[in-house]
N, C-alpha and C. Protein backbone atom coordinates (compact mmCIF):
# COMPACT_ATOMS: atom_id res chain seq x y z
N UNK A 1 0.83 -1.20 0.00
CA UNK A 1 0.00 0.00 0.00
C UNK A 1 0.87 1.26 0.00
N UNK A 2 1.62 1.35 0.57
CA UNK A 2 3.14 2.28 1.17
C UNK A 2 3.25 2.78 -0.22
N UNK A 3 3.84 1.15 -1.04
CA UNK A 3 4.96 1.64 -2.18
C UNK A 3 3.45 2.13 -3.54
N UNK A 4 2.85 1.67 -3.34
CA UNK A 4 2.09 2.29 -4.51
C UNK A 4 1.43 3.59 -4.26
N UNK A 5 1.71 3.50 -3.22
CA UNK A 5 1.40 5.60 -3.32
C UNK A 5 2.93 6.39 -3.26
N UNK A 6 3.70 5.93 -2.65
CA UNK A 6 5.04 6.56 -2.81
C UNK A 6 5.61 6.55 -4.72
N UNK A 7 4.86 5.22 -5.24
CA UNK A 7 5.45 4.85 -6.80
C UNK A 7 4.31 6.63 -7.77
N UNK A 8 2.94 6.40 -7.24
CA UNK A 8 1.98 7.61 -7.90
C UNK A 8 2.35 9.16 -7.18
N UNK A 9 3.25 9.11 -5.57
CA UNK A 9 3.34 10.47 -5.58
C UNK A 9 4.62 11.27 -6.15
N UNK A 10 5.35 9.90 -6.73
CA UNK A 10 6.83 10.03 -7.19
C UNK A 10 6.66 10.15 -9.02
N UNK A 11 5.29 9.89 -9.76
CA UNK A 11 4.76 10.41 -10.90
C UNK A 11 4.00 11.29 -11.03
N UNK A 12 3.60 11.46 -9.97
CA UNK A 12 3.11 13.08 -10.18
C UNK A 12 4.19 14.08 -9.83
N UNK A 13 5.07 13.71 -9.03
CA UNK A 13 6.20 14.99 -9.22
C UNK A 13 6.69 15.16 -10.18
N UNK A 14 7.05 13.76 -10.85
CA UNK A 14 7.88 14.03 -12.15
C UNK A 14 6.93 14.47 -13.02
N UNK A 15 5.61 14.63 -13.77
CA UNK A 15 5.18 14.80 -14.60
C UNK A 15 4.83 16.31 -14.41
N UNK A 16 4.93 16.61 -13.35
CA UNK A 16 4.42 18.06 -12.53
C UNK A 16 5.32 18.86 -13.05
N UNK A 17 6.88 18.49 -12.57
CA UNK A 17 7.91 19.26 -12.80
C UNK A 17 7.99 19.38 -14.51
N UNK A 18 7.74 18.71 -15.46
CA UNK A 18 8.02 18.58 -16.84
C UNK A 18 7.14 19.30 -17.24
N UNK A 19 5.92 19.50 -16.72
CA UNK A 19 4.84 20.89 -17.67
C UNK A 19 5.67 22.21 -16.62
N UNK A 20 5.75 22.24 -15.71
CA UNK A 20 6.43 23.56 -15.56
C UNK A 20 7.33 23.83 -15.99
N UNK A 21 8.87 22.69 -16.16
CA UNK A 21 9.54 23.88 -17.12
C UNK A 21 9.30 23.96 -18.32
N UNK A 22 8.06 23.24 -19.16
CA UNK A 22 8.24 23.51 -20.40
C UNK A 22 7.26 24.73 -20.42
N UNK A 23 6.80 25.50 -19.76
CA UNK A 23 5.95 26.54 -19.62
C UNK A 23 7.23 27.73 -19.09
N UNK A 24 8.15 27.25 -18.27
CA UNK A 24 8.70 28.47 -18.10
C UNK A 24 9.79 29.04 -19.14
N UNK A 25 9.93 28.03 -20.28
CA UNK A 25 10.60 27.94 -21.72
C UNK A 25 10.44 28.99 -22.23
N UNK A 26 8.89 29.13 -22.83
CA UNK A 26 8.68 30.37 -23.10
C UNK A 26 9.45 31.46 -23.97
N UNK A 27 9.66 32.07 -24.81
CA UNK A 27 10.68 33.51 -25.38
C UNK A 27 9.85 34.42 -23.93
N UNK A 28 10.13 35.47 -24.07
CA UNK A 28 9.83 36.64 -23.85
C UNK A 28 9.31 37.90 -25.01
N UNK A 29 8.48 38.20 -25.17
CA UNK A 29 8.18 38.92 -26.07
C UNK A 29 8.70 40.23 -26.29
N UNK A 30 9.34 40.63 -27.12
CA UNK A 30 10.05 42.26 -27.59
C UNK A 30 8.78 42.97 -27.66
N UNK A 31 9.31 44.31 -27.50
CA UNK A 31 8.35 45.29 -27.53
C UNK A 31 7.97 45.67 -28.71
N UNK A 32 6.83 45.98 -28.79
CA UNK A 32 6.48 46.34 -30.41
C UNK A 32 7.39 47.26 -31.13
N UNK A 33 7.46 48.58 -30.40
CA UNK A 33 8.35 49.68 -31.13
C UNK A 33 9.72 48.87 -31.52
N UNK A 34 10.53 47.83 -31.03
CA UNK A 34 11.67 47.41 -31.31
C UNK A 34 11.27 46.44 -32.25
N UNK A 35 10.19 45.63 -32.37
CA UNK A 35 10.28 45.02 -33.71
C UNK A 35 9.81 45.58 -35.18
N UNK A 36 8.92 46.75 -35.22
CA UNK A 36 8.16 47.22 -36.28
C UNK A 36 9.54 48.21 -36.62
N UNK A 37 10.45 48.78 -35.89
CA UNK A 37 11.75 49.50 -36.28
C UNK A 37 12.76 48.76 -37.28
N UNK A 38 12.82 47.34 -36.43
CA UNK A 38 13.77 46.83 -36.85
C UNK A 38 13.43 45.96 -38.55
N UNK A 39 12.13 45.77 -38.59
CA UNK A 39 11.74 44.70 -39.77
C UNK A 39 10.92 45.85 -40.92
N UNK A 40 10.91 46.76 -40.77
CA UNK A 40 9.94 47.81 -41.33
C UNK A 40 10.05 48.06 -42.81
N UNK A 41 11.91 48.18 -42.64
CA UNK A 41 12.38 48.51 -44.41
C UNK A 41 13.13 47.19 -45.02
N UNK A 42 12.96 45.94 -44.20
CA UNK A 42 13.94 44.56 -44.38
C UNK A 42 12.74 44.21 -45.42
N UNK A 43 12.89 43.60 -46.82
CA UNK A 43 12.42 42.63 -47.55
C UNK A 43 11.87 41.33 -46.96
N UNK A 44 10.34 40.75 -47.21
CA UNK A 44 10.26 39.82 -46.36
C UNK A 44 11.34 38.63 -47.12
N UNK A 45 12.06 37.42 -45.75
CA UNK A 45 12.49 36.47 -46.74
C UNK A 45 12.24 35.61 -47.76
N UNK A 46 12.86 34.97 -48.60
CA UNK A 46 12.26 34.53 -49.47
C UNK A 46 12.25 32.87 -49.07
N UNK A 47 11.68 32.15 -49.33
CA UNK A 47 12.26 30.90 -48.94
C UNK A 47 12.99 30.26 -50.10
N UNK A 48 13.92 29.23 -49.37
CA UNK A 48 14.81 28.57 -51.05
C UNK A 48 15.57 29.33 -51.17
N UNK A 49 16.00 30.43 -50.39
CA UNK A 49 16.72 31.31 -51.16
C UNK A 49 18.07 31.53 -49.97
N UNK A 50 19.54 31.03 -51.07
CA UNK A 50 20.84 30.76 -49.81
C UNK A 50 21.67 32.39 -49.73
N UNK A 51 21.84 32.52 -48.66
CA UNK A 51 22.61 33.36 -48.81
C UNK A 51 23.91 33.09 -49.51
N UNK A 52 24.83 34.23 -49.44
CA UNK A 52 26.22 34.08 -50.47
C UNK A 52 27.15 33.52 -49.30
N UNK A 53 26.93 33.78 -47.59
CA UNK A 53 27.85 33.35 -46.86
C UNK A 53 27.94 31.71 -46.56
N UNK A 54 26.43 31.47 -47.08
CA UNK A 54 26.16 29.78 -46.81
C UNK A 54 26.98 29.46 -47.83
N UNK A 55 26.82 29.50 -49.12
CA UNK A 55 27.23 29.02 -50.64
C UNK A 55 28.97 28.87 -50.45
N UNK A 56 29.15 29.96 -49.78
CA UNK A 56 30.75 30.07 -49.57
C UNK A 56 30.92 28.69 -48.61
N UNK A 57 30.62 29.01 -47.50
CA UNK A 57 30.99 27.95 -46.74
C UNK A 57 30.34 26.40 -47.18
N UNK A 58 29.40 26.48 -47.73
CA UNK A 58 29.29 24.83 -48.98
C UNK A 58 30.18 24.24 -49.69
N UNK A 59 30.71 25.47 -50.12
CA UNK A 59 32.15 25.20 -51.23
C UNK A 59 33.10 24.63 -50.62
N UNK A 60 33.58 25.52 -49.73
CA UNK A 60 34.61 24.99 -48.91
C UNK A 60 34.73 23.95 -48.32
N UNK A 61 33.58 23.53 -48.03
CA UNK A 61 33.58 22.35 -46.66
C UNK A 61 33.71 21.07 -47.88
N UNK A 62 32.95 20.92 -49.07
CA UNK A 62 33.01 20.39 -50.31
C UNK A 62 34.44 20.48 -50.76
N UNK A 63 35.12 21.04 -50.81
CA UNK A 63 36.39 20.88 -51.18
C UNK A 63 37.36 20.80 -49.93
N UNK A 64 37.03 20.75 -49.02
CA UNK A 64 38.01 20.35 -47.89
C UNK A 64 37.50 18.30 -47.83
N UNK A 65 36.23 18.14 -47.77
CA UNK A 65 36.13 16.94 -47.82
C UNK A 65 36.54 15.73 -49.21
N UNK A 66 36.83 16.43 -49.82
CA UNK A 66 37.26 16.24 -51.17
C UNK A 66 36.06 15.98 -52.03
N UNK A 67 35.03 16.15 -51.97
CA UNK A 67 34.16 15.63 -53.22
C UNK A 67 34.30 16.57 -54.44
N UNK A 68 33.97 15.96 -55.26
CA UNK A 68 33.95 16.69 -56.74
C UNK A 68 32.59 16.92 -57.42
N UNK A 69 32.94 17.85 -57.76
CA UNK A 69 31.36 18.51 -58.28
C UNK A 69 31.26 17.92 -59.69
């Protein structure tokens, strides 16, 4: 009797503790004025679309591993 309530009060802690920290995870939200500043005159992204610093570092890592194009 002991161990089967010690086994259910020892799963409810653990399952207890696992929704709280995934609730205290969370972002924090920026303030409006700092995001409508910052994204206002940026192009939305495109998708599919690599930057030139990725492409660079593709190359490289491709020719450091030796494959051939």
């Amino acid at each position: 009797m002991k161990k089967t309530i010690l086994v259910g009060l020892a799963i409810l802690a653990v399952s207890t503790s696992g929704a709280l920290a995934a609730k205290k995870m969370t972002k924090p939200k920026a303030p409006a004025a700092a995001t409508t500043a910052t994204t206002a005159g940026a192009p939305p992204p495109m998708l599919g679309q690599v930057s030139a610093a990725d492409r660079a570092l593709y190359e490289k890592s491709q020719r450091e591993s030796g494959m051939k194009k």
